[in-house]
Protein backbone atom coordinates (compact mmCIF):
# COMPACT_ATOMS: atom_id res chain seq x y z
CA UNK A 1 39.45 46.35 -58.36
CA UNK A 2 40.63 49.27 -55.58
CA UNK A 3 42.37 48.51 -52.91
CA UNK A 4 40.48 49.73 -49.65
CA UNK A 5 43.51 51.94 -49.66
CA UNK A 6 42.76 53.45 -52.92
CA UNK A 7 39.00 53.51 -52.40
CA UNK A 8 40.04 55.67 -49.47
CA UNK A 9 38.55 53.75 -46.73
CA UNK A 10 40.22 53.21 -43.48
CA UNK A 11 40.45 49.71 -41.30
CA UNK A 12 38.02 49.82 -38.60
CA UNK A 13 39.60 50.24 -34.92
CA UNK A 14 38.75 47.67 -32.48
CA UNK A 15 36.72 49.24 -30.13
CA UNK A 16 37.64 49.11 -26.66
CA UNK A 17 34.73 47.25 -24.45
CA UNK A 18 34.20 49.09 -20.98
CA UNK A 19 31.90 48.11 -18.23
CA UNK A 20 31.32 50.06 -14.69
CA UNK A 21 32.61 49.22 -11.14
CA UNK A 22 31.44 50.68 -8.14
CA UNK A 23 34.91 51.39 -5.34
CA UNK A 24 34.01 51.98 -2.13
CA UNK A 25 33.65 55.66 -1.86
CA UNK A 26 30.75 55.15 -4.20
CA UNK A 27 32.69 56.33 -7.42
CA UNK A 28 32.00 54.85 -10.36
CA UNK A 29 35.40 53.37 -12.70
CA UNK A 30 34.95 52.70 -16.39
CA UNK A 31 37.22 50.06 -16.54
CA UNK A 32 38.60 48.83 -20.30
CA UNK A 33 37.59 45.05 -20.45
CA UNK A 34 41.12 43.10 -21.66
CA UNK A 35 41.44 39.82 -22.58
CA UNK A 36 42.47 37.10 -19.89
CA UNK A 37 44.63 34.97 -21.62
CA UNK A 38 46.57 37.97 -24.06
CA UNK A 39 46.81 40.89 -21.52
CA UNK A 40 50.13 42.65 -20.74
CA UNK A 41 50.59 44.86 -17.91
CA UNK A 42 51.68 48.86 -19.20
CA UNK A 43 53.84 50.48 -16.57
CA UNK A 44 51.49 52.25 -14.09
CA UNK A 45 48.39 51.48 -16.12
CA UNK A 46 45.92 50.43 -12.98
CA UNK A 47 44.62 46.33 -13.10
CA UNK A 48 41.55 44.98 -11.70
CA UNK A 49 41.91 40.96 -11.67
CA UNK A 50 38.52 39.57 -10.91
CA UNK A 51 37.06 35.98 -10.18
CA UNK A 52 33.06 37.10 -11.19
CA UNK A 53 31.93 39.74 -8.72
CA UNK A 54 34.89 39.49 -6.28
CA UNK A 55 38.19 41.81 -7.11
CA UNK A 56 40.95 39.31 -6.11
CA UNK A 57 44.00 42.00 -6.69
CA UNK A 58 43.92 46.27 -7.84
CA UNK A 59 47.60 46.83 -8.78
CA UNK A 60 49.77 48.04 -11.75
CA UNK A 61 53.15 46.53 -13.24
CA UNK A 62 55.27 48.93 -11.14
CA UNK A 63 53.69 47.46 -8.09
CA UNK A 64 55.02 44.23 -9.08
CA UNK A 65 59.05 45.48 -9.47
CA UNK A 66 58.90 46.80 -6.05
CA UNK A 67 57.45 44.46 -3.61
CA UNK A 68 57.97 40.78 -3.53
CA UNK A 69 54.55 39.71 -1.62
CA UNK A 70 52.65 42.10 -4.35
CA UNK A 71 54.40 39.45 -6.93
CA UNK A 72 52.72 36.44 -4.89
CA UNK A 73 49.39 38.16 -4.79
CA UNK A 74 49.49 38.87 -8.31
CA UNK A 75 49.96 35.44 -9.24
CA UNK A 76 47.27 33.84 -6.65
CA UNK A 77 44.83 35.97 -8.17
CA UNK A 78 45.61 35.33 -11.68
CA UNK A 79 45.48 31.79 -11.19
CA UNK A 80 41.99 32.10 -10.10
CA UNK A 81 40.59 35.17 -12.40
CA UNK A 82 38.31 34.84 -15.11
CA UNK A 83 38.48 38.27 -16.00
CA UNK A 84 40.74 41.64 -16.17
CA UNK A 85 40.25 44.74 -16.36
CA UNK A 86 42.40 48.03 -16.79
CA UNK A 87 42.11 51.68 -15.83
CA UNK A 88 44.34 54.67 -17.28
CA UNK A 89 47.01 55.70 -15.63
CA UNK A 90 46.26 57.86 -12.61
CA UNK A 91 47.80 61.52 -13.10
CA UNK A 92 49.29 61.81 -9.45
CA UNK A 93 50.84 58.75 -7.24
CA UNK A 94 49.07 59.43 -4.26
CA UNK A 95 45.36 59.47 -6.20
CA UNK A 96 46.68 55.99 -7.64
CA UNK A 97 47.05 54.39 -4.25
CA UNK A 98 43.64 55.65 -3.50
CA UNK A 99 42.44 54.40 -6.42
CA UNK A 100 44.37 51.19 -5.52
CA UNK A 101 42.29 51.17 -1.74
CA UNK A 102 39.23 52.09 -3.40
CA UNK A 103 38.96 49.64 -5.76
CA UNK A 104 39.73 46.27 -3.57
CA UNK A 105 36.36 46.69 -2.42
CA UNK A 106 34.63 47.38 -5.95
CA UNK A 107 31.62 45.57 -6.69
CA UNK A 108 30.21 45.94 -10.71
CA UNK A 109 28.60 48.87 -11.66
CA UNK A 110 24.87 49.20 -13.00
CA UNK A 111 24.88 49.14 -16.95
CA UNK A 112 23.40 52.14 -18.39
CA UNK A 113 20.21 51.20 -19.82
CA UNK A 114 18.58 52.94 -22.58
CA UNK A 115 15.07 54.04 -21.03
């Protein structure tokens, strides 16, 4: 019997799960669904902790080095989250701290339906 190696078939890749939230301005985030309970934060990778509907704290890992109340806000919200989300790193520092403002206010996205 052949080895899935031999047979020349690769592993499958997880697939990364993505759902759409709605920021302020009325831009639309696909946002990479990560799992509560394993998820690590990745150096200025962007974090949406959520409790349902309601964004309790936008931030990234860096955030957390550099200010001490950040710290405190981070661990309020993920004492109360049921989910977590993450967004690619933003290419400049100032479009990640309006990313940062424009996502506290983010609501879910519509799903894109099929018609």
């Amino acid at each position: 019997m052949l080895s899935w190696i031999e047979a020349g078939f690769e592993p499958a890749m997880p697939q990364t799960r993505t759902t759409p939230w709605m920021g302020l301005s009325g831009r639309t985030y696909r946002l990479d669904i990560e799992n509560l309970r394993t998820f690590i934060l990745k150096g200025a990778d962007l974090y949406l902790i959520a409790r349902g509907n309601a964004v309790l704290w936008v931030g990234c890992g860096l955030d957390l080095v550099t200010e001490p109340q950040i710290r405190v806000n981070f661990r309020k919200a993920l004492s109360r989250a049921d989910g977590v989300f993450r967004l690619a790193r933003p290419e400049a520092d100032n479009e990640r701290l309006s990313i940062i403002a424009d996502l506290e206010g983010a609501v879910p996205g519509p799903l894109d339906q099929a018609a």
